[in-house]
Protein backbone atom coordinates (compact mmCIF):
# COMPACT_ATOMS: atom_id res chain seq x y z
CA UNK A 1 -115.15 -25.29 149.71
CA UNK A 2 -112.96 -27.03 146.78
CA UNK A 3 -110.89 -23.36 146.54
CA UNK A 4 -110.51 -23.49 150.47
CA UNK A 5 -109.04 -27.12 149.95
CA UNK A 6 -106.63 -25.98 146.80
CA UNK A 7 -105.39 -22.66 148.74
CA UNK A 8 -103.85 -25.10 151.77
CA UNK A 9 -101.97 -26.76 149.34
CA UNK A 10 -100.85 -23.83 147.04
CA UNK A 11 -100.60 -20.88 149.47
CA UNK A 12 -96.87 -19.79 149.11
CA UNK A 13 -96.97 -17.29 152.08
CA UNK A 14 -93.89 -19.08 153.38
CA UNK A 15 -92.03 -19.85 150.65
CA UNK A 16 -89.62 -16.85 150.33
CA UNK A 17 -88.49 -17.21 153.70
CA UNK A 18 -87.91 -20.97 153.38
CA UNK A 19 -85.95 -20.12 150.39
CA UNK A 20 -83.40 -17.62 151.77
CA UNK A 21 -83.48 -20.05 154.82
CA UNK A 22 -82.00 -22.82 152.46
CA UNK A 23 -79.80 -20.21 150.57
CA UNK A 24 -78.12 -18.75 154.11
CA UNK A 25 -77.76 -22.67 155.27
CA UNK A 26 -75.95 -23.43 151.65
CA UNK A 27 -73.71 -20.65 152.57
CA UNK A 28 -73.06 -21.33 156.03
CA UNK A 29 -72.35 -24.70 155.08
CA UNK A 30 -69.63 -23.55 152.51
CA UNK A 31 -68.13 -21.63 155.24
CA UNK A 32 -67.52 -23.99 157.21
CA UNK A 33 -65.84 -26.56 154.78
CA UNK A 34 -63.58 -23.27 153.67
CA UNK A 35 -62.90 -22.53 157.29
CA UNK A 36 -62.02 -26.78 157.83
CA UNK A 37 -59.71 -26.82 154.79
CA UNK A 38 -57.97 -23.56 155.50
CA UNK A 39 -58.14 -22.95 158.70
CA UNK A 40 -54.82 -24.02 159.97
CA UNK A 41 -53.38 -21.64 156.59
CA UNK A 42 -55.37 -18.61 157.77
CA UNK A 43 -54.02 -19.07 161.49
CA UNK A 44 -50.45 -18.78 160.20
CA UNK A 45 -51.31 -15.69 158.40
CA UNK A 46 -53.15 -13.97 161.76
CA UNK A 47 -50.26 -15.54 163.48
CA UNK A 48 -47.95 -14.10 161.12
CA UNK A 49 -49.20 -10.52 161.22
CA UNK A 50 -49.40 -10.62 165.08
CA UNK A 51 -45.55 -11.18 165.11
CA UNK A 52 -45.10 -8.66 163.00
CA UNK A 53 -46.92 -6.18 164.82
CA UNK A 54 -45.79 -6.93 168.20
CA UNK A 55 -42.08 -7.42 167.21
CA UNK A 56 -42.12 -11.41 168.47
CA UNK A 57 -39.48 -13.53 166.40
CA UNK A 58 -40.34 -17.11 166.96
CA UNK A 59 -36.21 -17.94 166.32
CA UNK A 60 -34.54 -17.84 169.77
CA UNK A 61 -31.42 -17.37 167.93
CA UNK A 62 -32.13 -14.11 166.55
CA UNK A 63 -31.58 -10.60 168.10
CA UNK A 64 -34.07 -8.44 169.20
């Protein structure tokens, strides 16, 4: 009876999954501070390359 009383408070069935849990919340939450900081950075590149592709020139006084 004791053992069945230890085991409920030492099984660690669970604890590898609650441990990547934590890891892939650490990382999502790093993502998301990256993504805040840079965003705006990163939308000028994309924006950047998108021009470039499509031949856009954002200067109306240019030819083309």
């Amino acid at each position: 009876m004791l053992n069945k009383i230890k085991g409920l408070f030492i099984e660690e069935k669970g604890q590898g999954m609650t441990e990547y849990g934590l890891i892939l919340g650490l990382i999502a939450v790093a993502v998301i501070v990256t993504l805040s900081l840079l965003g705006d950075q990163i939308g000028n590149i994309f924006k950047g390359l998108t021009d470039q592709l499509t031949g856009y020139t954002s200067d109306p006084n240019a030819e083309g």
